[in-house]
PDB file of N, CA and C in Angstrom:
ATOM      1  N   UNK A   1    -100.435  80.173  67.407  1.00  0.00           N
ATOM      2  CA  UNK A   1     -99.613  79.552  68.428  1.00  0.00           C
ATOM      3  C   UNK A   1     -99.495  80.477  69.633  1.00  0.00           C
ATOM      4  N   UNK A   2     -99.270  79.965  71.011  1.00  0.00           N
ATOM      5  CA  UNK A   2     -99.199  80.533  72.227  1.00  0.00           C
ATOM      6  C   UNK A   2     -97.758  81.054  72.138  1.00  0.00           C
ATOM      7  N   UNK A   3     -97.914  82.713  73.130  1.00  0.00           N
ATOM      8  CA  UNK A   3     -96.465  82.867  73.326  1.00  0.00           C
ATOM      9  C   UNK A   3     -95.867  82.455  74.286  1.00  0.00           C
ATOM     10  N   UNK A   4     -96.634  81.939  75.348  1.00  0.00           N
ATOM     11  CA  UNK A   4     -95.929  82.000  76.565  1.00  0.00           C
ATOM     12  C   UNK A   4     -97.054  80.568  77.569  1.00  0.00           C
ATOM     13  N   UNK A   5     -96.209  79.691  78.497  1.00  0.00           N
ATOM     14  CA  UNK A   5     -97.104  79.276  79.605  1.00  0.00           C
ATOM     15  C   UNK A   5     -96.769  79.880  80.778  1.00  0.00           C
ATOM     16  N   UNK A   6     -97.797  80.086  81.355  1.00  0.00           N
ATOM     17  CA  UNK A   6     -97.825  80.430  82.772  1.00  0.00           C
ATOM     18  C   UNK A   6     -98.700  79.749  83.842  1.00  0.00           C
ATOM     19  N   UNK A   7     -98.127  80.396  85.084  1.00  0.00           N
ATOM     20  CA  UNK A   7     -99.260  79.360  86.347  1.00  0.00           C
ATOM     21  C   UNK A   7    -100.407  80.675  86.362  1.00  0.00           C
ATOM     22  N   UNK A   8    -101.148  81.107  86.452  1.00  0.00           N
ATOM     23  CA  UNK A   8    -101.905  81.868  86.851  1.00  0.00           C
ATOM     24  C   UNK A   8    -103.490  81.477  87.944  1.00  0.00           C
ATOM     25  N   UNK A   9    -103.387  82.332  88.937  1.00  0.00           N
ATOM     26  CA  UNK A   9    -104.138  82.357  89.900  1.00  0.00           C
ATOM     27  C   UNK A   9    -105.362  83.136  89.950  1.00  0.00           C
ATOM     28  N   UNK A  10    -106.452  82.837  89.855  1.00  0.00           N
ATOM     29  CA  UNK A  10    -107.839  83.826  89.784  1.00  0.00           C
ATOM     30  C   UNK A  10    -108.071  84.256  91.071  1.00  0.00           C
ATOM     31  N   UNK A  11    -108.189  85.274  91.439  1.00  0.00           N
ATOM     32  CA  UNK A  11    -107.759  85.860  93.084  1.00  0.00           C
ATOM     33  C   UNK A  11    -109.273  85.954  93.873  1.00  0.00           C
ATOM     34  N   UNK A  12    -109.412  85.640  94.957  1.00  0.00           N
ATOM     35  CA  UNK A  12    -110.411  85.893  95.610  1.00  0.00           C
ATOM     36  C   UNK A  12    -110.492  86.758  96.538  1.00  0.00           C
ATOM     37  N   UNK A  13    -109.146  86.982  96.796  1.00  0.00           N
ATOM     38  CA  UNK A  13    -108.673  88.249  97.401  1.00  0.00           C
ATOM     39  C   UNK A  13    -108.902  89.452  97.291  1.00  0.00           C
ATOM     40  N   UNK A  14    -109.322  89.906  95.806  1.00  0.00           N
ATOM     41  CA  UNK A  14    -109.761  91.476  95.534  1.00  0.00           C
ATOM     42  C   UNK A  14    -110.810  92.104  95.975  1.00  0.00           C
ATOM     43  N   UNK A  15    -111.269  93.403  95.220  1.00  0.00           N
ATOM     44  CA  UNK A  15    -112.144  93.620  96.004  1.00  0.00           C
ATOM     45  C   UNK A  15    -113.420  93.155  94.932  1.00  0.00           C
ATOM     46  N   UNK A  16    -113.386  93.079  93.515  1.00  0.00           N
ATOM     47  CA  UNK A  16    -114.667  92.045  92.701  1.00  0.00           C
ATOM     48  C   UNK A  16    -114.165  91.179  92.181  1.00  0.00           C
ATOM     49  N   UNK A  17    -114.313  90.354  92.904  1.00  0.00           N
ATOM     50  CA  UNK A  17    -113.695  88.794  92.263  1.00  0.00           C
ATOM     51  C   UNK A  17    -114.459  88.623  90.965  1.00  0.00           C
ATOM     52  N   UNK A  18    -113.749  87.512  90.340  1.00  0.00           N
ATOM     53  CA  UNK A  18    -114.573  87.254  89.194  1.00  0.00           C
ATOM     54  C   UNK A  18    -115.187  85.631  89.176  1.00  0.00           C
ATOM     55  N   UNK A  19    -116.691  86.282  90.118  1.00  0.00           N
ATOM     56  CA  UNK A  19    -117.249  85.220  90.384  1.00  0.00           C
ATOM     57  C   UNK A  19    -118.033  84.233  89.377  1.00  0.00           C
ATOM     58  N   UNK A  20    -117.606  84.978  88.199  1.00  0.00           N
ATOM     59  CA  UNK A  20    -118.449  83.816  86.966  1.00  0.00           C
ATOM     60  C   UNK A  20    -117.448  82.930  86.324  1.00  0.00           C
ATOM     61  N   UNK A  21    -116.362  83.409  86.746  1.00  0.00           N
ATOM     62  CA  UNK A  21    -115.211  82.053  86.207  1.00  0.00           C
ATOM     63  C   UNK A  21    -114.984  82.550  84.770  1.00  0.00           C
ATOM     64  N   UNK A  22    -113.598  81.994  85.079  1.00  0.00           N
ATOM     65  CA  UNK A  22    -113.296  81.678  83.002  1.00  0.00           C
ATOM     66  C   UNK A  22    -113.143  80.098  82.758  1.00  0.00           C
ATOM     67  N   UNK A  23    -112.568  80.549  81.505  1.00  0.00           N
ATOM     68  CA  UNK A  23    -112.639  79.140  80.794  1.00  0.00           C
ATOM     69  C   UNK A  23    -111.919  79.309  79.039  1.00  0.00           C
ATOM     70  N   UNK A  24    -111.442  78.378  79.035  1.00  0.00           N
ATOM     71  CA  UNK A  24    -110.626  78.722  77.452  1.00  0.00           C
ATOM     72  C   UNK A  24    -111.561  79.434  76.423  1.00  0.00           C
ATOM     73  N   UNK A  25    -110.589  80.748  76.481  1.00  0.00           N
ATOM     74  CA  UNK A  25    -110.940  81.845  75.405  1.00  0.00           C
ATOM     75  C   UNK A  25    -110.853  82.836  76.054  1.00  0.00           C
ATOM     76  N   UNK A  26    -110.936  82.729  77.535  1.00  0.00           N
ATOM     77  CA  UNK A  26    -110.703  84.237  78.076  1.00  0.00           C
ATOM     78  C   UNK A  26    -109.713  85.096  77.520  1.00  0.00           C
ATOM     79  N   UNK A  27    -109.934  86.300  77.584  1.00  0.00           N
ATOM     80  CA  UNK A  27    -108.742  87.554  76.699  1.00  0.00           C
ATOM     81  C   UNK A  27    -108.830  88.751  78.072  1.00  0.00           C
ATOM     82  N   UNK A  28    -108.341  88.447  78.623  1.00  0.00           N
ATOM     83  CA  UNK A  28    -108.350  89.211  79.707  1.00  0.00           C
ATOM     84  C   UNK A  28    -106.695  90.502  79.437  1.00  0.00           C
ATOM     85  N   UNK A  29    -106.783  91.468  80.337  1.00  0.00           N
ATOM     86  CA  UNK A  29    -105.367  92.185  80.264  1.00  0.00           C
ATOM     87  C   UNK A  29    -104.604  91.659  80.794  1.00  0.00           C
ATOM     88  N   UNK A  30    -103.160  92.058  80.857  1.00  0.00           N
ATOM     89  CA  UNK A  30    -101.867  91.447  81.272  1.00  0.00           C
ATOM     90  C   UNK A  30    -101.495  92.600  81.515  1.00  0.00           C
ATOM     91  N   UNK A  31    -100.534  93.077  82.676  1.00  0.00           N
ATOM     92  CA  UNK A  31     -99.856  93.885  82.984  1.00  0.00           C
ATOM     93  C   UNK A  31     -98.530  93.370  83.620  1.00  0.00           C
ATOM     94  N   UNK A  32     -97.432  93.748  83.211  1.00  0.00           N
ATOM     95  CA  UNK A  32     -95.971  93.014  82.995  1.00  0.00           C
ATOM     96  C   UNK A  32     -95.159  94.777  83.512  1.00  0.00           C
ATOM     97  N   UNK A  33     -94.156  94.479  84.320  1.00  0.00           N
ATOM     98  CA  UNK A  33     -93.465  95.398  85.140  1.00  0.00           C
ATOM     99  C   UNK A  33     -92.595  96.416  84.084  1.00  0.00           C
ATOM    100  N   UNK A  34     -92.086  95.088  83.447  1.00  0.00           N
ATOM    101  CA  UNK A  34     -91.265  95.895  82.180  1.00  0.00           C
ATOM    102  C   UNK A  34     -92.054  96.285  81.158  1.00  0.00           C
ATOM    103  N   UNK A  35     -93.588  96.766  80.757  1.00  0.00           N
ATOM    104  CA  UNK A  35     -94.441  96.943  79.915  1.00  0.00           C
ATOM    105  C   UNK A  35     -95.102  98.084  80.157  1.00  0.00           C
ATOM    106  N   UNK A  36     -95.273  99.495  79.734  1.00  0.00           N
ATOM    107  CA  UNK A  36     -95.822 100.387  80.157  1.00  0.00           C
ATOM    108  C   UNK A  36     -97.775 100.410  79.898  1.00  0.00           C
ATOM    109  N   UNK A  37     -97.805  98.940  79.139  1.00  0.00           N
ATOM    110  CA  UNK A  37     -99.228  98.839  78.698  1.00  0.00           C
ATOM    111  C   UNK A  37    -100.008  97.605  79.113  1.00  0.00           C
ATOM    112  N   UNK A  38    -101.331  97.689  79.108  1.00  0.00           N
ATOM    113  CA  UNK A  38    -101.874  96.496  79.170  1.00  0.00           C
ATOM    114  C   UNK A  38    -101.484  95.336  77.876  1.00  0.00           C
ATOM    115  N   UNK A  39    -101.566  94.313  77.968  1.00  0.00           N
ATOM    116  CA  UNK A  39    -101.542  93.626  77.070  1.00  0.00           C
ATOM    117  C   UNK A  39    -102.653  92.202  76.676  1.00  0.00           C
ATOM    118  N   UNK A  40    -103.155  92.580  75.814  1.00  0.00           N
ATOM    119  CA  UNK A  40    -104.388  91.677  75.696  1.00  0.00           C
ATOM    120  C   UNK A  40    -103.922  90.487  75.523  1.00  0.00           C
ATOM    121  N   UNK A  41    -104.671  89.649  75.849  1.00  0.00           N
ATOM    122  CA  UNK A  41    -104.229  87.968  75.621  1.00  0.00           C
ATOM    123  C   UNK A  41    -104.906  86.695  75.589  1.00  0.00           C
ATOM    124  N   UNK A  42    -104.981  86.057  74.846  1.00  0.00           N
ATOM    125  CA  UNK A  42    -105.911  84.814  75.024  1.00  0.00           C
ATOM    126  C   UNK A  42    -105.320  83.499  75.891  1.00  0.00           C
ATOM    127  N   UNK A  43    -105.891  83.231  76.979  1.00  0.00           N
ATOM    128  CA  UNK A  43    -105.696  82.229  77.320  1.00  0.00           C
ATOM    129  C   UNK A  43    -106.564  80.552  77.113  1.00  0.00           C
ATOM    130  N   UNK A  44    -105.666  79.656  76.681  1.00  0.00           N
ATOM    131  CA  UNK A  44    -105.948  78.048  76.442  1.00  0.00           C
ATOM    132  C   UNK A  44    -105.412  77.891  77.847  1.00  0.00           C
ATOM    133  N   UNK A  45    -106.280  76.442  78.596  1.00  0.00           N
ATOM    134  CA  UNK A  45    -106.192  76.175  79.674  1.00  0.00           C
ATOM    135  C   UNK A  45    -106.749  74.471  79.017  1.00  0.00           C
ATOM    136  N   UNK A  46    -105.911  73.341  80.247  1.00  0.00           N
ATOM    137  CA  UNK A  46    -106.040  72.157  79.474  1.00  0.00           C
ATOM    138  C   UNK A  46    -107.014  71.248  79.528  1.00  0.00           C
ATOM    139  N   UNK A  47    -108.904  72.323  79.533  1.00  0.00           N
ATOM    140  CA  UNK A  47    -109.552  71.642  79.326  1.00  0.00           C
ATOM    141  C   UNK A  47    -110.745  72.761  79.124  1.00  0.00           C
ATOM    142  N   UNK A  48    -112.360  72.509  79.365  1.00  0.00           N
ATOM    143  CA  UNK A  48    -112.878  73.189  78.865  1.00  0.00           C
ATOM    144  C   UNK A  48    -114.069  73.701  80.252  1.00  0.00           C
ATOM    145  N   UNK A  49    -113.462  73.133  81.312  1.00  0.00           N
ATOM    146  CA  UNK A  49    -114.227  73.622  82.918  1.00  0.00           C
ATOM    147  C   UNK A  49    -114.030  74.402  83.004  1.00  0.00           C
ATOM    148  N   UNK A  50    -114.806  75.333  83.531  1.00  0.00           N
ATOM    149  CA  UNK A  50    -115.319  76.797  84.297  1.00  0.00           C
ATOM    150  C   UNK A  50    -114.476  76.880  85.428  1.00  0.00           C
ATOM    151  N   UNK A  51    -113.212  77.787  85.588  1.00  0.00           N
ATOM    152  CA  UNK A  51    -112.465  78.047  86.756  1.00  0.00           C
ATOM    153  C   UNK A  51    -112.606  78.781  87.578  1.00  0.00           C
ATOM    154  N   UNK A  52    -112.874  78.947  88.863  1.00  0.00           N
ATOM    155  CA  UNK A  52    -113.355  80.169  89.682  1.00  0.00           C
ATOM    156  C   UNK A  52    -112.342  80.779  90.669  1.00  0.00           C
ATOM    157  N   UNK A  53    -112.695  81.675  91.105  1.00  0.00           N
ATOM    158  CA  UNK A  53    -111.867  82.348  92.302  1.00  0.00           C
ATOM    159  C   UNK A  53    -111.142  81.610  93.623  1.00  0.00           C
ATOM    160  N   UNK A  54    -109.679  81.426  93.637  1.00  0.00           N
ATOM    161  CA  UNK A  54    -109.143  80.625  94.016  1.00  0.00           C
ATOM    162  C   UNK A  54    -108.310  79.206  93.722  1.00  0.00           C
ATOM    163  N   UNK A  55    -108.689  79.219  92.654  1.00  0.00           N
ATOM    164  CA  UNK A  55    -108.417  78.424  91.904  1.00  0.00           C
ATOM    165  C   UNK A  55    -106.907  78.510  91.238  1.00  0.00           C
ATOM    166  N   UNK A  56    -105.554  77.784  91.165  1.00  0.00           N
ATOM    167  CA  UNK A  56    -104.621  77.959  90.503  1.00  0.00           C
ATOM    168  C   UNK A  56    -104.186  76.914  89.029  1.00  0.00           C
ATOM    169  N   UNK A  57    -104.410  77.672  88.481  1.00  0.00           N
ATOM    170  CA  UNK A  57    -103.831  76.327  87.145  1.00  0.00           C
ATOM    171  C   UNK A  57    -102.521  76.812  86.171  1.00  0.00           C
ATOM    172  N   UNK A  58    -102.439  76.157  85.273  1.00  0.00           N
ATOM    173  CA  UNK A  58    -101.702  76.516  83.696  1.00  0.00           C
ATOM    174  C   UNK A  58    -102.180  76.956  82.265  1.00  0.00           C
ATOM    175  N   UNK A  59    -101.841  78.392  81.782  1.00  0.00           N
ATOM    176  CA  UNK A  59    -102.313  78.665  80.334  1.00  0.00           C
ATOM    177  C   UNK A  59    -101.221  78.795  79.807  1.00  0.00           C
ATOM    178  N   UNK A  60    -102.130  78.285  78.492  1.00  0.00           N
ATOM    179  CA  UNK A  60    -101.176  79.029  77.826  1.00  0.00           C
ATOM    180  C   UNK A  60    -101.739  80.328  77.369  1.00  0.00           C
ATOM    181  N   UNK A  61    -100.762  81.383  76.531  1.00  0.00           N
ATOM    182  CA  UNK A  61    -101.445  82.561  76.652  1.00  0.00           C
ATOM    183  C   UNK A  61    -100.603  82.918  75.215  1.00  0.00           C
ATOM    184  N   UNK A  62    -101.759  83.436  74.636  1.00  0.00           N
ATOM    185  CA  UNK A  62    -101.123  84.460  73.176  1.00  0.00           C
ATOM    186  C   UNK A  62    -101.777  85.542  73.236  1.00  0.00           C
ATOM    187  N   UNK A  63    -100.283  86.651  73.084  1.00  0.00           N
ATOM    188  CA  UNK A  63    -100.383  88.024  72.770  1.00  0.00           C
ATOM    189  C   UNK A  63    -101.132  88.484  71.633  1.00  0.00           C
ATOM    190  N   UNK A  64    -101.620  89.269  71.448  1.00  0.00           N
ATOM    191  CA  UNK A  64    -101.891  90.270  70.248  1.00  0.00           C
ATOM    192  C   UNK A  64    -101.084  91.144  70.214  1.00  0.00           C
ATOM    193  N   UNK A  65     -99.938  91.706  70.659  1.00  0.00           N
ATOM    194  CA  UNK A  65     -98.848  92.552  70.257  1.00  0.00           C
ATOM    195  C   UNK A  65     -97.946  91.717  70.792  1.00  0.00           C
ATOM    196  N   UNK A  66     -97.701  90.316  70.628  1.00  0.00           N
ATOM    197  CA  UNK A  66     -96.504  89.692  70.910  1.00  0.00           C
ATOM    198  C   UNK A  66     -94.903  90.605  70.430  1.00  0.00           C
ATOM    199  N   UNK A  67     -94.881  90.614  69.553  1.00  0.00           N
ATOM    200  CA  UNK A  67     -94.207  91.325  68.644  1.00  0.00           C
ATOM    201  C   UNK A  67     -93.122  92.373  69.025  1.00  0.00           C
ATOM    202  N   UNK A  68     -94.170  93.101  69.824  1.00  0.00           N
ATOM    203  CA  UNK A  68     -94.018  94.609  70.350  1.00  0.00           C
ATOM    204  C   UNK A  68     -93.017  93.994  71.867  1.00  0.00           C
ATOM    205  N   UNK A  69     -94.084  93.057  72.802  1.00  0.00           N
ATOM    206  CA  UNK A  69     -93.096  93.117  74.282  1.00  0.00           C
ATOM    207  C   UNK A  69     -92.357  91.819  74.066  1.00  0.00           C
ATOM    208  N   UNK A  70     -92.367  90.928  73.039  1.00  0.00           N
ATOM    209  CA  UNK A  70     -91.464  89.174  73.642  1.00  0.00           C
ATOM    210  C   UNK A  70     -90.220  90.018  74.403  1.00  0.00           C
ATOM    211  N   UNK A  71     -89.600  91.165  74.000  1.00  0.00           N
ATOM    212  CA  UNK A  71     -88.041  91.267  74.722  1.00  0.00           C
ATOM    213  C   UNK A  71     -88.224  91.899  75.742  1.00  0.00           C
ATOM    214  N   UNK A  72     -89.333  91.927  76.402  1.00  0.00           N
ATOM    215  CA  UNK A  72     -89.420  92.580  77.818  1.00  0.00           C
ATOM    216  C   UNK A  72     -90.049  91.755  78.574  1.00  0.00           C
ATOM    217  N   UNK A  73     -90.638  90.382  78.422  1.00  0.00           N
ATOM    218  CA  UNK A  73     -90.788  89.385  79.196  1.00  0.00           C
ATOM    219  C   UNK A  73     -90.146  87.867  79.054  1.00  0.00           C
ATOM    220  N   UNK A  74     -90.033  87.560  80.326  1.00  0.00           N
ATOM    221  CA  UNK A  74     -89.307  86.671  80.735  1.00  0.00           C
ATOM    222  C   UNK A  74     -89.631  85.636  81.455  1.00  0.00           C
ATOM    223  N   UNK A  75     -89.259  84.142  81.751  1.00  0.00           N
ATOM    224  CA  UNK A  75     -89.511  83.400  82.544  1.00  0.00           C
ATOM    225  C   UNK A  75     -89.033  83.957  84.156  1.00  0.00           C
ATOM    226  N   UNK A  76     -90.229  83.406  85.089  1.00  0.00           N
ATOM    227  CA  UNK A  76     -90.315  84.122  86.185  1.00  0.00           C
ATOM    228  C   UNK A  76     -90.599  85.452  86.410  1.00  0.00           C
ATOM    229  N   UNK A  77     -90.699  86.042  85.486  1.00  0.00           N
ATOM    230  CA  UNK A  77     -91.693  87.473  85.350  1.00  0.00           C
ATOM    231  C   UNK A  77     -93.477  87.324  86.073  1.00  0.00           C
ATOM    232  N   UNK A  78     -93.573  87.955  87.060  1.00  0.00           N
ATOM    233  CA  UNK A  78     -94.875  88.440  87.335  1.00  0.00           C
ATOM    234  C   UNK A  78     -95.894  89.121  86.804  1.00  0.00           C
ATOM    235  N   UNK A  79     -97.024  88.808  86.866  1.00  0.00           N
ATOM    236  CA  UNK A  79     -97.876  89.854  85.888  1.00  0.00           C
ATOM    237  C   UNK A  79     -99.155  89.612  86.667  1.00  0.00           C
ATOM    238  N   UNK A  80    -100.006  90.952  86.491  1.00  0.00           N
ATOM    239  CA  UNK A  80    -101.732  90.356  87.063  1.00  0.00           C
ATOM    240  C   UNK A  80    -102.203  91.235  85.791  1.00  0.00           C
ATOM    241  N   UNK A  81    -103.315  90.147  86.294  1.00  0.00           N
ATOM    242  CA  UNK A  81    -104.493  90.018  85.272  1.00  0.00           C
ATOM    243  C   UNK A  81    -105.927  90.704  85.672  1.00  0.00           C
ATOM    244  N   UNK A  82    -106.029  91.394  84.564  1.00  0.00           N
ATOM    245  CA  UNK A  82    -107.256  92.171  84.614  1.00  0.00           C
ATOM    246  C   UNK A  82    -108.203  92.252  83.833  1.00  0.00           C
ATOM    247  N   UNK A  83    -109.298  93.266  83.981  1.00  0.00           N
ATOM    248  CA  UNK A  83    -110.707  93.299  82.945  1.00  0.00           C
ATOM    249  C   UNK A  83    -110.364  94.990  83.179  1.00  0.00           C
ATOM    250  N   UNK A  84    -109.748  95.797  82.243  1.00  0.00           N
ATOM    251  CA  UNK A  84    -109.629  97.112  82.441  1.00  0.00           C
ATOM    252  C   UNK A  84    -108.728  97.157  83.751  1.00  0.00           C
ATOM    253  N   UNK A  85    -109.608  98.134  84.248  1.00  0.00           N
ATOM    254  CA  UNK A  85    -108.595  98.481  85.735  1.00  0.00           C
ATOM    255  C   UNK A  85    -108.871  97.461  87.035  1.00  0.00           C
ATOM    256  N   UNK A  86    -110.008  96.450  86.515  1.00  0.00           N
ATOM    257  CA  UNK A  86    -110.645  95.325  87.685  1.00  0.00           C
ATOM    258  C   UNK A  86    -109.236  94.613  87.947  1.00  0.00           C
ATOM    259  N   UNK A  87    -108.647  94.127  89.322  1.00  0.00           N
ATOM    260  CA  UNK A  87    -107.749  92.807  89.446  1.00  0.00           C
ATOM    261  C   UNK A  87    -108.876  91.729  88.982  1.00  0.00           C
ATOM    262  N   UNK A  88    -108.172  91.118  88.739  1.00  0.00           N
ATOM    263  CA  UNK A  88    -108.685  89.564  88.328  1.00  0.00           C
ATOM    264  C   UNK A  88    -107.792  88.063  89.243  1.00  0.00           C
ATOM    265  N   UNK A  89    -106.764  88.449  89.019  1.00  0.00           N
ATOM    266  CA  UNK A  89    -105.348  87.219  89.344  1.00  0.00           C
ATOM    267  C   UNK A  89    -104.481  87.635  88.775  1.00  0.00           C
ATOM    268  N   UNK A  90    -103.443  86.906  89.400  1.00  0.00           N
ATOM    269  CA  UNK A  90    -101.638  87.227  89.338  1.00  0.00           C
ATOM    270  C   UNK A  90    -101.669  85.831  88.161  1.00  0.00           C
ATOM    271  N   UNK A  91     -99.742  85.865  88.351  1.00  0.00           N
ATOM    272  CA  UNK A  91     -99.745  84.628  87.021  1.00  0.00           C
ATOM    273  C   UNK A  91     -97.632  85.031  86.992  1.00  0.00           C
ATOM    274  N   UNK A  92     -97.150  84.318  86.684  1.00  0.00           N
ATOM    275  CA  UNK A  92     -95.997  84.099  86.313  1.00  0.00           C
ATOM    276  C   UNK A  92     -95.518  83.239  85.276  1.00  0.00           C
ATOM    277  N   UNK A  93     -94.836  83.906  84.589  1.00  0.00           N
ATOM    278  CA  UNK A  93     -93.965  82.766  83.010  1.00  0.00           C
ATOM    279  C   UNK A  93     -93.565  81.883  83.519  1.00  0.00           C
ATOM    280  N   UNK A  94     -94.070  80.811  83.094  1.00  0.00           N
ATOM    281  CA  UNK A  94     -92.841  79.260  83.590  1.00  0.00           C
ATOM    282  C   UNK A  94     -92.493  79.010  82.086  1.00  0.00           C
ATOM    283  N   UNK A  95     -92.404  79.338  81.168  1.00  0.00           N
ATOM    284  CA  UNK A  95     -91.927  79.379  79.896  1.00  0.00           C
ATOM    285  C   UNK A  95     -92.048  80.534  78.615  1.00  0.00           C
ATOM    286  N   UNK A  96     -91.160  80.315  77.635  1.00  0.00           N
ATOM    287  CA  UNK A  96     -91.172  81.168  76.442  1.00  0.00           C
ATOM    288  C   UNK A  96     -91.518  80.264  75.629  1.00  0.00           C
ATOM    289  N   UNK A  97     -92.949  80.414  74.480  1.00  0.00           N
ATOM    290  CA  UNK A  97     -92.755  79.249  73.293  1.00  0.00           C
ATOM    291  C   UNK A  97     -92.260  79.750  72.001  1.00  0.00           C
TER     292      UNK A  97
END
Protein backbone atom coordinates (compact mmCIF):
# COMPACT_ATOMS: atom_id res chain seq x y z
CA UNK A 1 0.00 0.00 0.00
CA UNK A 2 1.00 3.74 -0.78
CA UNK A 3 2.02 6.07 1.99
CA UNK A 4 1.25 9.14 0.76
CA UNK A 5 -0.47 11.16 -2.56
CA UNK A 6 1.11 13.89 -3.93
CA UNK A 7 1.03 16.47 -6.98
CA UNK A 8 4.46 16.17 -8.29
CA UNK A 9 6.08 18.13 -11.13
CA UNK A 10 8.97 16.72 -13.48
CA UNK A 11 11.02 19.99 -13.89
CA UNK A 12 12.37 21.26 -17.05
CA UNK A 13 13.89 23.83 -15.37
CA UNK A 14 17.12 22.05 -14.15
CA UNK A 15 20.10 21.78 -15.39
CA UNK A 16 19.51 17.60 -16.78
CA UNK A 17 16.13 17.23 -17.17
CA UNK A 18 14.89 13.91 -17.30
CA UNK A 19 14.28 13.72 -20.81
CA UNK A 20 13.27 9.98 -21.00
CA UNK A 21 10.24 10.36 -18.80
CA UNK A 22 8.85 8.15 -16.11
CA UNK A 23 6.11 6.12 -15.75
CA UNK A 24 4.63 3.81 -12.94
CA UNK A 25 7.42 2.16 -11.07
CA UNK A 26 9.68 4.96 -10.95
CA UNK A 27 11.73 4.83 -7.41
CA UNK A 28 13.28 7.91 -7.60
CA UNK A 29 14.74 9.92 -4.15
CA UNK A 30 12.65 12.14 -2.01
CA UNK A 31 14.12 14.76 -0.04
CA UNK A 32 11.69 16.20 2.76
CA UNK A 33 12.93 19.41 4.93
CA UNK A 34 12.22 17.63 8.12
CA UNK A 35 14.34 14.42 6.88
CA UNK A 36 18.05 14.48 7.10
CA UNK A 37 18.00 11.64 4.27
CA UNK A 38 17.05 10.77 0.94
CA UNK A 39 14.16 8.67 0.85
CA UNK A 40 13.51 6.08 -1.73
CA UNK A 41 10.10 5.67 -3.12
CA UNK A 42 7.93 4.12 -5.58
CA UNK A 43 5.68 6.02 -7.40
CA UNK A 44 1.95 4.66 -9.01
CA UNK A 45 0.61 7.31 -11.29
CA UNK A 46 -3.09 6.74 -12.77
CA UNK A 47 -2.07 5.17 -15.78
CA UNK A 48 0.70 3.61 -17.66
CA UNK A 49 1.97 6.83 -20.20
CA UNK A 50 5.41 8.00 -20.32
CA UNK A 51 5.50 11.51 -18.46
CA UNK A 52 8.02 14.06 -19.47
CA UNK A 53 9.54 17.28 -18.39
CA UNK A 54 6.96 19.72 -17.58
CA UNK A 55 4.51 17.84 -17.07
CA UNK A 56 2.36 18.00 -13.61
CA UNK A 57 0.30 15.07 -12.30
CA UNK A 58 -0.69 12.78 -9.10
CA UNK A 59 1.25 9.71 -7.35
CA UNK A 60 0.90 7.91 -5.26
CA UNK A 61 4.11 7.12 -3.53
CA UNK A 62 5.43 4.28 -1.08
CA UNK A 63 8.29 4.59 1.18
CA UNK A 64 10.77 1.94 1.90
CA UNK A 65 11.53 3.39 5.33
CA UNK A 66 8.00 4.60 5.78
CA UNK A 67 8.33 3.61 9.25
CA UNK A 68 11.34 5.60 10.09
CA UNK A 69 9.90 9.39 8.64
CA UNK A 70 5.60 9.02 8.57
CA UNK A 71 6.11 11.58 11.81
CA UNK A 72 8.11 14.01 9.99
CA UNK A 73 5.92 14.38 6.98
CA UNK A 74 2.96 16.07 6.44
CA UNK A 75 0.23 17.28 4.18
CA UNK A 76 1.50 20.37 2.36
CA UNK A 77 5.04 19.43 2.98
CA UNK A 78 7.42 20.09 -0.01
CA UNK A 79 9.87 17.75 -1.28
CA UNK A 80 12.05 17.36 -4.68
CA UNK A 81 12.79 14.60 -6.35
CA UNK A 82 15.86 13.15 -7.44
CA UNK A 83 18.22 10.39 -9.11
CA UNK A 84 21.16 10.77 -6.43
CA UNK A 85 22.20 14.33 -6.34
CA UNK A 86 20.37 14.96 -10.11
CA UNK A 87 17.00 17.43 -9.51
CA UNK A 88 14.39 15.69 -11.19
CA UNK A 89 10.94 17.67 -9.86
CA UNK A 90 9.36 19.13 -6.83
CA UNK A 91 6.04 17.48 -5.44
CA UNK A 92 3.91 18.25 -2.33
CA UNK A 93 1.59 15.88 0.09
CA UNK A 94 -2.00 16.47 -0.69
CA UNK A 95 -2.56 13.47 1.59
CA UNK A 96 -1.53 10.81 4.34
CA UNK A 97 -2.83 7.11 3.51
Amino acid sequence: MENIIATVEISIDVPDPKVSGVRTGYSPHHKFARIDWLASGKHVYDDTDVHYPGETLKAKIKFASWEHMRDSVGVGDHFEILENDRLIGHGVVDAIL
